[in-house]
N, C-alpha and C. Protein backbone atom coordinates (compact mmCIF):
# COMPACT_ATOMS: atom_id res chain seq x y z
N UNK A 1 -7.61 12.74 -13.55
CA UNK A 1 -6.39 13.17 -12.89
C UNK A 1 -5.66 11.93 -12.37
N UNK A 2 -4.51 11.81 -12.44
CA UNK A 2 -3.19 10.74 -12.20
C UNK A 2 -2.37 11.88 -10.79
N UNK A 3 -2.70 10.95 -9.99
CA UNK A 3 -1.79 11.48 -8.76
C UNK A 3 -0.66 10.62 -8.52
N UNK A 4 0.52 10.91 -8.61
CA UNK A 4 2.09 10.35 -8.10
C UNK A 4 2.61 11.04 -6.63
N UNK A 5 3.12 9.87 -5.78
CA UNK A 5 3.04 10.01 -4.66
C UNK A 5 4.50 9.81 -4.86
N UNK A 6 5.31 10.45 -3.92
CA UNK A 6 6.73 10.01 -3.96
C UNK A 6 7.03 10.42 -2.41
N UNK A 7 8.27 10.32 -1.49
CA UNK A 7 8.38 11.46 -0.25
C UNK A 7 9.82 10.77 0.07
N UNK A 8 9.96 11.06 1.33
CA UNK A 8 11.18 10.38 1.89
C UNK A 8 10.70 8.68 2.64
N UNK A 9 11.38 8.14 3.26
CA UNK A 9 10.87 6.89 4.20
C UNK A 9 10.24 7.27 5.59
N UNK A 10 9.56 6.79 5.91
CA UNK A 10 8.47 7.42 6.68
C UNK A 10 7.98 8.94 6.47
N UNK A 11 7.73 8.88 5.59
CA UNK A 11 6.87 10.45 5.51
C UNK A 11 5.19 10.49 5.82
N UNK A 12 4.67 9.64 5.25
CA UNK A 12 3.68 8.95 5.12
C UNK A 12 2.75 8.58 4.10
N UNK A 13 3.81 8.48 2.95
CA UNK A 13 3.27 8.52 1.82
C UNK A 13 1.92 6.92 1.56
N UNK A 14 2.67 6.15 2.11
CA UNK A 14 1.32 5.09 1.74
C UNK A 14 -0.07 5.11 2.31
N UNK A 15 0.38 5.90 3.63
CA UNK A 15 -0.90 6.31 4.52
C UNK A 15 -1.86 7.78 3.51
N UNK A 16 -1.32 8.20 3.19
CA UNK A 16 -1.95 9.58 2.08
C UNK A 16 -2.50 8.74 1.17
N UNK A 17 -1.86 7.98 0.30
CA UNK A 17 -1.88 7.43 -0.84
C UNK A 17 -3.57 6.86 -0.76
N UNK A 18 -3.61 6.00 0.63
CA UNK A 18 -4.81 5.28 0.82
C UNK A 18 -5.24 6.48 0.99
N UNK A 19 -5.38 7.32 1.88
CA UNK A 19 -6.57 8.43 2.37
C UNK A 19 -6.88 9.01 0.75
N UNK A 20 -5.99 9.30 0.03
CA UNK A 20 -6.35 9.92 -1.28
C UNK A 20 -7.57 8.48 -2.12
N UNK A 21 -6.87 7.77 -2.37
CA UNK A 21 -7.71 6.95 -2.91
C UNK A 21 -9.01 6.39 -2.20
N UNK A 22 -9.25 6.29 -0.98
CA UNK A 22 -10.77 6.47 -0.63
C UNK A 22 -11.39 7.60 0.01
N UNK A 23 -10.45 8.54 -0.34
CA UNK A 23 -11.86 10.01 -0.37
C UNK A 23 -12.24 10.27 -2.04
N UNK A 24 -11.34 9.83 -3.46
CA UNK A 24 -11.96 9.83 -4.32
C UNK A 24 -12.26 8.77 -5.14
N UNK A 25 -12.36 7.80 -4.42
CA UNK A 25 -12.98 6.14 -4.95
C UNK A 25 -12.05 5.87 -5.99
N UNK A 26 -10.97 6.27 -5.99
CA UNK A 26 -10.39 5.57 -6.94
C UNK A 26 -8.80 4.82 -6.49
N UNK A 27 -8.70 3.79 -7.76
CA UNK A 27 -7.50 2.48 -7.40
C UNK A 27 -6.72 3.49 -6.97
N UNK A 28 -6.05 2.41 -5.81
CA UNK A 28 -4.33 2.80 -5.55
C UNK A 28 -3.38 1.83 -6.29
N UNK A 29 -1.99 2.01 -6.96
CA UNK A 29 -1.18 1.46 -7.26
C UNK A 29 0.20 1.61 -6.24
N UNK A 30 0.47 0.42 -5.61
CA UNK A 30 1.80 0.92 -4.98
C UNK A 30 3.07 0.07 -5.55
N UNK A 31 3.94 0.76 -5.99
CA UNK A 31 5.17 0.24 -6.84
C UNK A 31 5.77 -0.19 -5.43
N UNK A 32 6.39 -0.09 -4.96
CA UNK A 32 6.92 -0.70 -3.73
C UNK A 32 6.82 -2.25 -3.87
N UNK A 33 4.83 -2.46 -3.34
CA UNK A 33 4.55 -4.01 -3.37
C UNK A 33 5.20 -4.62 -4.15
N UNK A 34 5.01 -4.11 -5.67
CA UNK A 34 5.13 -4.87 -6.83
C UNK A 34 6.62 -5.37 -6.59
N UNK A 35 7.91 -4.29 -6.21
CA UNK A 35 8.89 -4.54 -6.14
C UNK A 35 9.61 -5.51 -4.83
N UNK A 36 8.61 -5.85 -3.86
CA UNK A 36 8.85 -6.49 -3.10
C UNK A 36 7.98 -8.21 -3.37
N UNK A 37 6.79 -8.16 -4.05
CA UNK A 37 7.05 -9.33 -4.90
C UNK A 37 7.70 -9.87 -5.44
N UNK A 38 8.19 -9.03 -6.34
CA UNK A 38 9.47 -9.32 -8.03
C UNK A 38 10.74 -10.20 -6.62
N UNK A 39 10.77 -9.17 -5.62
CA UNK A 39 12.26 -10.19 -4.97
C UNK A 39 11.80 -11.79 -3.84
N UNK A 40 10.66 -11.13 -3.67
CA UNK A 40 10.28 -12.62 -3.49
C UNK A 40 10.06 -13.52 -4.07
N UNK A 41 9.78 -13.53 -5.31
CA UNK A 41 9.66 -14.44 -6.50
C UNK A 41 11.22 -14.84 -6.61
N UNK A 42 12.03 -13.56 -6.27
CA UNK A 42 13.65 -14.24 -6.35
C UNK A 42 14.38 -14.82 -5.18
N UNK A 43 13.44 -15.05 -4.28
CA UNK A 43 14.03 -15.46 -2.72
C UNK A 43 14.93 -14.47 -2.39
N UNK A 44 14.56 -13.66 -2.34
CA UNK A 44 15.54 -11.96 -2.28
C UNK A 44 14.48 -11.10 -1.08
N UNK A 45 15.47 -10.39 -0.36
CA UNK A 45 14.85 -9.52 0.52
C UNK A 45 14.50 -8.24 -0.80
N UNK A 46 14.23 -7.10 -0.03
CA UNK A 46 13.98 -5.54 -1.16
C UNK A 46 14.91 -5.34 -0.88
N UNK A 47 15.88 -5.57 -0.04
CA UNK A 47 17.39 -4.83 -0.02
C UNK A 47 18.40 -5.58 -0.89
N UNK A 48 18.50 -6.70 -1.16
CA UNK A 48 19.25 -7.94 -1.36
C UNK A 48 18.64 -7.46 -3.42
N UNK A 49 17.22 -7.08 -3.60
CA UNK A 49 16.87 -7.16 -4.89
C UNK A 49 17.25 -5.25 -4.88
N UNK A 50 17.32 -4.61 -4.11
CA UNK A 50 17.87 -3.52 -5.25
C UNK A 50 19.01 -3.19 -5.24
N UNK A 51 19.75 -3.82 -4.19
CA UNK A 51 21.20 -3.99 -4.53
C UNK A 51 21.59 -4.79 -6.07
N UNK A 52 20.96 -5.94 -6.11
CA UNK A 52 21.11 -6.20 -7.72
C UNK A 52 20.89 -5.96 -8.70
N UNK A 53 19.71 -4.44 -8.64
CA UNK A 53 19.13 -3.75 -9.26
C UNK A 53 20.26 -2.75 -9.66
N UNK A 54 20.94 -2.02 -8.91
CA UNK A 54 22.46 -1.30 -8.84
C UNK A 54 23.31 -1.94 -10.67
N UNK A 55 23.18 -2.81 -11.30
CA UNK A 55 24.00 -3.34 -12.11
C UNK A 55 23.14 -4.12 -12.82
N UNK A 56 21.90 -4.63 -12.77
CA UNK A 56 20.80 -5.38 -13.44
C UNK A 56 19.46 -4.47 -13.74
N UNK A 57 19.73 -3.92 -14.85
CA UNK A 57 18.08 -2.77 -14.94
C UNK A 57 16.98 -3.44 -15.04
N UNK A 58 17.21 -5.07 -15.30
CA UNK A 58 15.76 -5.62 -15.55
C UNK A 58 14.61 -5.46 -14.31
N UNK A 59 15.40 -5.60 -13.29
CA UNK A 59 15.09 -5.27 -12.03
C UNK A 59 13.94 -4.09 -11.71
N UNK A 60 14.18 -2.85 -12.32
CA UNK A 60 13.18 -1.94 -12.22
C UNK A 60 12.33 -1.75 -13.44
N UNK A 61 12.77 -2.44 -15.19
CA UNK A 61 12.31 -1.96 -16.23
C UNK A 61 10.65 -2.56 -16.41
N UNK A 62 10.87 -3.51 -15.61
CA UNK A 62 9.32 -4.59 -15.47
C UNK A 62 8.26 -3.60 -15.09
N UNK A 63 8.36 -2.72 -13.52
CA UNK A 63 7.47 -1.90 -13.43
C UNK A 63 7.61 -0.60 -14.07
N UNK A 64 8.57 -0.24 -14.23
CA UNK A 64 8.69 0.95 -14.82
C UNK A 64 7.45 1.23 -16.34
N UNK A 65 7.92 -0.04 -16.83
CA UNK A 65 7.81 -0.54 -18.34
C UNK A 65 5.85 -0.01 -17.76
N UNK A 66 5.49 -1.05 -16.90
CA UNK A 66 3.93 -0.87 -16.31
C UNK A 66 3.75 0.51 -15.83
N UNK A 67 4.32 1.24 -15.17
CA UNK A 67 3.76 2.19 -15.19
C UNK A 67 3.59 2.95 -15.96
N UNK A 68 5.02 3.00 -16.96
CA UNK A 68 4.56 3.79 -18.59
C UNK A 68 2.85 3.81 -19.05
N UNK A 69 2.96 2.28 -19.20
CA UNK A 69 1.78 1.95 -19.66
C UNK A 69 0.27 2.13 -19.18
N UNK A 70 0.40 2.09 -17.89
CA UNK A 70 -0.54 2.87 -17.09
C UNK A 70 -1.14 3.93 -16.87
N UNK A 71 -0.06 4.93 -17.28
CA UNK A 71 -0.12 6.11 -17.47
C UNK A 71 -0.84 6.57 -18.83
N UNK A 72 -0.81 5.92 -19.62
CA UNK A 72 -1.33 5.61 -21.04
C UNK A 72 -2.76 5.23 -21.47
N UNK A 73 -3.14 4.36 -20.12
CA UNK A 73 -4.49 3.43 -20.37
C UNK A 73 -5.51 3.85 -19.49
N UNK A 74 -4.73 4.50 -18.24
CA UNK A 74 -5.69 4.94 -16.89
C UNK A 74 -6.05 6.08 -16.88
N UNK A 75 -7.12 6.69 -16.57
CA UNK A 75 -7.13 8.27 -15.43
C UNK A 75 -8.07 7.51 -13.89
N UNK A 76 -7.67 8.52 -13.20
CA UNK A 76 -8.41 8.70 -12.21
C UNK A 76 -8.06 7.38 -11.33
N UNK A 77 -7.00 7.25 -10.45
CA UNK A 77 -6.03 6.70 -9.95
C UNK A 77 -4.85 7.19 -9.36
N UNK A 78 -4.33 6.92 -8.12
CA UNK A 78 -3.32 7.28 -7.59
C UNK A 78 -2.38 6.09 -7.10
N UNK A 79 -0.95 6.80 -7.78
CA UNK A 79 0.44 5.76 -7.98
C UNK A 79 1.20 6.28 -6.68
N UNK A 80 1.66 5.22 -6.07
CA UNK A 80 3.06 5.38 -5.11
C UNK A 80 4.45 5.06 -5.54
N UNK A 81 4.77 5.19 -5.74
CA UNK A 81 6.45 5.32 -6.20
C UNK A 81 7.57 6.41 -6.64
N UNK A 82 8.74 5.85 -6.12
CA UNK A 82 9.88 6.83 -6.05
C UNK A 82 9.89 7.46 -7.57
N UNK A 83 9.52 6.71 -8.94
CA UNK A 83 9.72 7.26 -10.03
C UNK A 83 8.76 7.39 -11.03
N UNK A 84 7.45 7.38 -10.06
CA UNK A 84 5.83 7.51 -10.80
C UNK A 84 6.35 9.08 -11.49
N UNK A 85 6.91 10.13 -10.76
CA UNK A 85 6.46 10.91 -11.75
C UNK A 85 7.01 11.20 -12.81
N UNK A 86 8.25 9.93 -13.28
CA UNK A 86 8.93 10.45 -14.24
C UNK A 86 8.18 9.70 -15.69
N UNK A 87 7.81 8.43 -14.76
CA UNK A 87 7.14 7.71 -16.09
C UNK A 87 6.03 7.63 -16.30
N UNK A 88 5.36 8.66 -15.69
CA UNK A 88 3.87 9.22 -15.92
C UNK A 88 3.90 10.66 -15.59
N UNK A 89 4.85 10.96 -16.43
CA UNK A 89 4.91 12.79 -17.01
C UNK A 89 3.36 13.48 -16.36
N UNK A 90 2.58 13.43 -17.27
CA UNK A 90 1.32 14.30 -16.87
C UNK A 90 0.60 14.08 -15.64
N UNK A 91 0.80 13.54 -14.65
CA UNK A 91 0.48 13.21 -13.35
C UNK A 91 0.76 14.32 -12.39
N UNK A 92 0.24 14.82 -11.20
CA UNK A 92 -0.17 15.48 -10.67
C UNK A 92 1.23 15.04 -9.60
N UNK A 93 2.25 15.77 -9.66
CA UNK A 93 3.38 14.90 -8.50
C UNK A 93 3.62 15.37 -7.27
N UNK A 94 3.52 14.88 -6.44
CA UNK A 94 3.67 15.41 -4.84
C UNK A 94 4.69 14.24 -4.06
N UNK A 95 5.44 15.05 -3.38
CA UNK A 95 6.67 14.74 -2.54
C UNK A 95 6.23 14.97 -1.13
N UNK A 96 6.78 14.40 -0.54
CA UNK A 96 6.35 14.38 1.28
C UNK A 96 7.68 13.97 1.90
N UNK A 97 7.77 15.47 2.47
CA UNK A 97 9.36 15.29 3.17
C UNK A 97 8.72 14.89 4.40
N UNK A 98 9.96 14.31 5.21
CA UNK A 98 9.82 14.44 6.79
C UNK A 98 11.54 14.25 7.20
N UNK A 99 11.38 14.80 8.55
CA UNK A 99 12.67 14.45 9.32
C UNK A 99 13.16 12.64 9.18
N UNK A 100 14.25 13.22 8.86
CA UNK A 100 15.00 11.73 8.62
C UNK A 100 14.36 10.55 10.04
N UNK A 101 14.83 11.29 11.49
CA UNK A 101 14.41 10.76 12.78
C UNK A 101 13.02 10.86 13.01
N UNK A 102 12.48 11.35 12.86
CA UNK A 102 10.65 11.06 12.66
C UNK A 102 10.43 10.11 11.97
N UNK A 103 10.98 10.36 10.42
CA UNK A 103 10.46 9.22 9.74
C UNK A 103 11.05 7.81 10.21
N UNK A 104 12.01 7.55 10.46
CA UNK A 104 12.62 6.08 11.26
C UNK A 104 11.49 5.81 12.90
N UNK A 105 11.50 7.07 13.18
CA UNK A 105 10.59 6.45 14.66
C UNK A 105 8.84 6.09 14.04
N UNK A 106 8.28 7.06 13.06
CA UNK A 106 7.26 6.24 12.73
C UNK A 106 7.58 4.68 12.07
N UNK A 107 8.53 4.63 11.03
CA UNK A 107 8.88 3.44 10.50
C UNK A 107 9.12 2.33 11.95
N UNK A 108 9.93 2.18 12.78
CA UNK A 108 9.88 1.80 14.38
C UNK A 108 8.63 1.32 14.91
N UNK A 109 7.67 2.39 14.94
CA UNK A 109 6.12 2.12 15.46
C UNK A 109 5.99 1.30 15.14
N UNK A 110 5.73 1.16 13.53
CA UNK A 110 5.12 0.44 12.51
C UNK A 110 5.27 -1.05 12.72
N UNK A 111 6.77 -1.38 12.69
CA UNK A 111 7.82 -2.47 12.89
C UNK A 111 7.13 -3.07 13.78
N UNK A 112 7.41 -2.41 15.02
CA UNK A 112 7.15 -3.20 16.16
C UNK A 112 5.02 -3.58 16.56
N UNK A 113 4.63 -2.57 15.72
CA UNK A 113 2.73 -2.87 15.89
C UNK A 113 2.63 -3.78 15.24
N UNK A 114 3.94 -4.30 13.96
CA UNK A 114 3.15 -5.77 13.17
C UNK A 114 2.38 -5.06 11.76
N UNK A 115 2.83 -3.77 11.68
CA UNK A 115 2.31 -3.28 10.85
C UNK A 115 3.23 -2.63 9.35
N UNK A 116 4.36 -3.34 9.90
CA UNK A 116 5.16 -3.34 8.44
C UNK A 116 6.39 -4.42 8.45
N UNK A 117 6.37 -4.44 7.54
CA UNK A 117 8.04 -5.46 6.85
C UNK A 117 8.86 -5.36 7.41
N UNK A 118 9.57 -6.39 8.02
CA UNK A 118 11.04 -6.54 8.32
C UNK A 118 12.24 -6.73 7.01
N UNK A 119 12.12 -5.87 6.34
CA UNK A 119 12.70 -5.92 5.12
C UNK A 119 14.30 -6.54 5.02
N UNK A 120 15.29 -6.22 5.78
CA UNK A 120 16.36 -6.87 5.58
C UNK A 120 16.80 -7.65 7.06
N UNK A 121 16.38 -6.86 8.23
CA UNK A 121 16.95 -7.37 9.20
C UNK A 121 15.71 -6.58 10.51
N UNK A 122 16.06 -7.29 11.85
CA UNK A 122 15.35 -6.95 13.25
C UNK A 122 15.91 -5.82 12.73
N UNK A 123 14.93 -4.68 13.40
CA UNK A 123 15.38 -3.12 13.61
C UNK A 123 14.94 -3.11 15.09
N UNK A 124 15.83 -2.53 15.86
CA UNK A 124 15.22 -2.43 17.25
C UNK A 124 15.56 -0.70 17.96
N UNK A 125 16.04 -0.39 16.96
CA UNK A 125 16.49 1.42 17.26
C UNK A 125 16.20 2.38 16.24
N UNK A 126 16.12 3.73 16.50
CA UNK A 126 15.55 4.52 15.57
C UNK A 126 17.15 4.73 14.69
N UNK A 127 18.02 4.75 15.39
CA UNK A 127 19.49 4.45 14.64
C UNK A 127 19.83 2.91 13.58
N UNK A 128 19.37 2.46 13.82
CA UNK A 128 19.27 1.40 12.99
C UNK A 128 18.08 1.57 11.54
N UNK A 129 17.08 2.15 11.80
CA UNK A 129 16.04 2.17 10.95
C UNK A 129 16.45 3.57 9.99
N UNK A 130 17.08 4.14 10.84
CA UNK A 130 17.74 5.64 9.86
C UNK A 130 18.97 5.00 8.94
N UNK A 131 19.84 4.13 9.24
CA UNK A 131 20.95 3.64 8.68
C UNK A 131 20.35 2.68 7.59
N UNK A 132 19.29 2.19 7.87
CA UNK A 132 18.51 1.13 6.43
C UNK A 132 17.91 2.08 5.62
N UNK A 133 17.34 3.14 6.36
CA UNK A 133 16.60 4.03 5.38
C UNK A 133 17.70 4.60 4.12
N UNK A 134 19.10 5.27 4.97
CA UNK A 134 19.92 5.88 4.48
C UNK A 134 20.58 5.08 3.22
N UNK A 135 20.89 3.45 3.29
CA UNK A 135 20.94 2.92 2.22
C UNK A 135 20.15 2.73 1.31
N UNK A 136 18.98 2.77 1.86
CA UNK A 136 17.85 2.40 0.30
C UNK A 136 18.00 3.36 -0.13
N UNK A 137 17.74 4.72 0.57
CA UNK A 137 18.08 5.77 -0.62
C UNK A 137 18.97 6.08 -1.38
N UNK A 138 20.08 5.47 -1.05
CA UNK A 138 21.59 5.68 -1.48
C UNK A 138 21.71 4.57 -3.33
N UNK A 139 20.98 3.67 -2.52
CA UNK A 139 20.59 2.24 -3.85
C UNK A 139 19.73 3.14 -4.91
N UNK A 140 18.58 3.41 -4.20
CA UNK A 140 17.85 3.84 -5.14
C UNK A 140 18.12 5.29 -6.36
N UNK A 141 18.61 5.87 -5.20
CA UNK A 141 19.80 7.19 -6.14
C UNK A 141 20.71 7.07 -7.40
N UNK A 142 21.32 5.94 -7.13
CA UNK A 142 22.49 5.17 -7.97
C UNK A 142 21.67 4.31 -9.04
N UNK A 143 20.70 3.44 -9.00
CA UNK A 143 19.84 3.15 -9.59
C UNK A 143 19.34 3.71 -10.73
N UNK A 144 18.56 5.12 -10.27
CA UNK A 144 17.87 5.99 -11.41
C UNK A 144 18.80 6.52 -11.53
N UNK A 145 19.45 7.21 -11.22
CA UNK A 145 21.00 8.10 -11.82
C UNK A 145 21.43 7.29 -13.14
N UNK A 146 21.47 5.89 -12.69
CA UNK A 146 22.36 5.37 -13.84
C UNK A 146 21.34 5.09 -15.04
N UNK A 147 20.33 4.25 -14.66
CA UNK A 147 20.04 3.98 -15.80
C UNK A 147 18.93 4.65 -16.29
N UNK A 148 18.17 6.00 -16.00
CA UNK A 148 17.39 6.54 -16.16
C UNK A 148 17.71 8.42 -16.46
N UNK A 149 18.72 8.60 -15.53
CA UNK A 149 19.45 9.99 -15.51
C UNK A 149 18.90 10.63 -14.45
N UNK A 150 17.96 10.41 -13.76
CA UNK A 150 16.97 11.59 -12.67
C UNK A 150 17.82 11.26 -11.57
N UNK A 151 17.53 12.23 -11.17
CA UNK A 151 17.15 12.64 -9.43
C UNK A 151 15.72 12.21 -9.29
N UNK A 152 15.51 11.51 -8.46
CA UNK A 152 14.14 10.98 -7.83
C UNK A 152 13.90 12.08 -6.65
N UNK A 153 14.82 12.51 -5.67
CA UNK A 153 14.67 13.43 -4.98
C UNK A 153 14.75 14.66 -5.02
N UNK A 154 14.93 15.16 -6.34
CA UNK A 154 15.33 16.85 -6.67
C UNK A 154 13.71 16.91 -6.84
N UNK A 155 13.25 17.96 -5.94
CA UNK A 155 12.40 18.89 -5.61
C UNK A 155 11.51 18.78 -6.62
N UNK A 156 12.47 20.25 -7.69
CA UNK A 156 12.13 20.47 -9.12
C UNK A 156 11.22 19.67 -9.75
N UNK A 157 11.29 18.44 -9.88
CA UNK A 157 10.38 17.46 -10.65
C UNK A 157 9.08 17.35 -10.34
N UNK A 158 8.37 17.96 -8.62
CA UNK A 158 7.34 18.06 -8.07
C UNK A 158 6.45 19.01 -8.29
N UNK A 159 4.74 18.87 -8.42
CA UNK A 159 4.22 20.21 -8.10
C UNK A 159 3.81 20.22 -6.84
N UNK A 160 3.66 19.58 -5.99
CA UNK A 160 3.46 20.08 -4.92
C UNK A 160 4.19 19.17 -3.60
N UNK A 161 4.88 20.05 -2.96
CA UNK A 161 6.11 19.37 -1.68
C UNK A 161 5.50 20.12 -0.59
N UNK A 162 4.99 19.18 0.17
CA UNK A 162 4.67 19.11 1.96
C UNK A 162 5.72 18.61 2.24
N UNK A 163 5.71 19.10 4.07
CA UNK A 163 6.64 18.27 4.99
C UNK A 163 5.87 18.31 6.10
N UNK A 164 5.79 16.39 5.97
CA UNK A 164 4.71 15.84 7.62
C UNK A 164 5.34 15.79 8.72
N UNK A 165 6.45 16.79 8.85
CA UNK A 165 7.43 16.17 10.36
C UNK A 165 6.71 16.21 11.54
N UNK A 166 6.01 17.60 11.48
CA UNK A 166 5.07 17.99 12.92
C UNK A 166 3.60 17.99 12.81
N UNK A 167 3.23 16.90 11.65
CA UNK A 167 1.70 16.98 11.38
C UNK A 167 1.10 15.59 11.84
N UNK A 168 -0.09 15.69 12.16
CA UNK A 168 -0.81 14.26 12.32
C UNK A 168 -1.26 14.06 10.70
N UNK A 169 -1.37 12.78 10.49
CA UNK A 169 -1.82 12.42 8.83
C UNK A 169 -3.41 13.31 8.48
N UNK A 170 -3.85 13.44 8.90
CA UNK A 170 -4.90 14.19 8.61
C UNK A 170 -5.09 15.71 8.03
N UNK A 171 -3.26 16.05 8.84
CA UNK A 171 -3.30 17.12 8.48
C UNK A 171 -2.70 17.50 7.04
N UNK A 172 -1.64 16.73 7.24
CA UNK A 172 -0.76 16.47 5.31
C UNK A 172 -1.81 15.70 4.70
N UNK A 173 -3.17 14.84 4.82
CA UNK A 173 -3.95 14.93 4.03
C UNK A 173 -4.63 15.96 3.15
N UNK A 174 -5.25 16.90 4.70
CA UNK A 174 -6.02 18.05 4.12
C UNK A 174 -4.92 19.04 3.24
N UNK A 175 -4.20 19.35 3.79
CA UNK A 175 -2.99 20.39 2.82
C UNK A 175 -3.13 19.64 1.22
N UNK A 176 -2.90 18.44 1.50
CA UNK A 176 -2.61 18.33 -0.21
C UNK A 176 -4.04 18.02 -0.92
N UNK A 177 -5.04 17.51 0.21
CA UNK A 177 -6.65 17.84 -0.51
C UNK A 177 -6.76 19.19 -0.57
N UNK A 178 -6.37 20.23 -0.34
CA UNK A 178 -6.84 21.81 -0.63
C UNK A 178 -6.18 22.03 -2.03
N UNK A 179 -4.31 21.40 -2.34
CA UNK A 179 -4.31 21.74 -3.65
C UNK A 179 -4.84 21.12 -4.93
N UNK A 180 -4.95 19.80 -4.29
CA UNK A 180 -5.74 19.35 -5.69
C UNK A 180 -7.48 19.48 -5.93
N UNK A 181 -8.32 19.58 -5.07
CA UNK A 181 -9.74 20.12 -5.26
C UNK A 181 -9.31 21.21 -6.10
N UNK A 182 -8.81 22.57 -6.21
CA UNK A 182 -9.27 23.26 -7.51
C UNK A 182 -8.47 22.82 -8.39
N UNK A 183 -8.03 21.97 -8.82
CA UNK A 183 -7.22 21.73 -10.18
C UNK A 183 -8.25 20.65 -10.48
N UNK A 184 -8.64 19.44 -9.88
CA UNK A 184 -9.34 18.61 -10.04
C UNK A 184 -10.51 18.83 -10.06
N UNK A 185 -11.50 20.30 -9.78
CA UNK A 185 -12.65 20.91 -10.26
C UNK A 185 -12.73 21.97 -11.51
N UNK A 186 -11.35 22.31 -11.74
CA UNK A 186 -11.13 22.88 -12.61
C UNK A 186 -11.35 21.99 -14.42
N UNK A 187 -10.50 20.80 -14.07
CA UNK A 187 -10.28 19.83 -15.29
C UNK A 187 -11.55 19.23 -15.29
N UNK A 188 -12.41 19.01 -14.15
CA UNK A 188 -13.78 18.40 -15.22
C UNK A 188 -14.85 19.62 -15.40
N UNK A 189 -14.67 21.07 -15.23
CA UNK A 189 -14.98 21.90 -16.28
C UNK A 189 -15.18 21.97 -17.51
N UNK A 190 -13.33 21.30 -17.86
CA UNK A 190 -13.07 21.76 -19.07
C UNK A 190 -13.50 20.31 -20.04
């Protein structure tokens, strides 16, 4: 089984991602990193590289291109990224909404514990971290729209959509460990 992780910004998708991958011993892939390498390799913030991404597809075709291929060579692994589930079709896809303002005040926490990226600039308000969020998504929308055709955020493309607004991580863990234990006891049945 191929699990694709996708959600909004702060939902808690990288925090699942890990809990998924060491309750079933297997790799995590997070497209994110990769894409925040690729712009450091360009002396580029992630905002500065997917703004150039907006008009340069080489920008996303590198991982994209890898996750195709991944999808091809791997089982039993779970992917993070906004467009794992398009380029790994048969993957198991789950979305994780949260409140726009939740997700900026966990993103906030994070910031300020030393426990995440200052990606384009100081954030020192949950209004500020909602207004960066609101552009990446806006980049990233325009992005796959153009050169791919999806919606990254239309629902539809998911099998299974939680929303962590009022949950502790443990709890949007267990929810989405209840749907995949019988599908994932089911397939090594068969």
């Amino acid at each position: 089984m191929i699990i694709s992780l996708s959600g909004d910004p702060g939902s808690g998708k990288s925090t699942i991602a890990q809990m998924l991958s060491e309750h079933f011993g297997w790799p995590r892939y997070y497209v994110g990193d990769m894409r925040r390498q690729k712009a450091k390799e360009r002396g580029m913030t992630l905002e500065e590289y997917n703004n150039l991404g907006e008009t340069d597809p080489t920008t996303d075709t590198e991982v994209d291109e890898w996750q195709k291929n991944l999808g091809k060579k791997e089982d039993n692994f779970i992917i993070e990224g906004r467009t794992s589930w398009h380029f790994i079709p048969h993957s198991y896809k789950i979305f994780i909404k949260v409140d726009p303002k939740i997700g900026a005040e966990r993103i906030l926490g994070q910031i300020n514990k030393g426990k995440r990226r200052k990606e384009a600039r100081e954030c020192e308000t949950i209004e500020e971290v909602m207004a960066i969020n609101k552009k990446r998504v806006a980049s990233d929308d325009k992005r796959y729209g153009k050169f791919y055709n999806i919606d990254a955020f239309n629902l539809d493309n998911f099998d299974l959509i939680t929303d962590s607004s009022g949950q502790a991580k443990e709890e949007t863990f267990k929810a989405i460990l209840d749907k995949i234990q019988p599908i994932l006891s089911a397939e090594r049945k068969n």
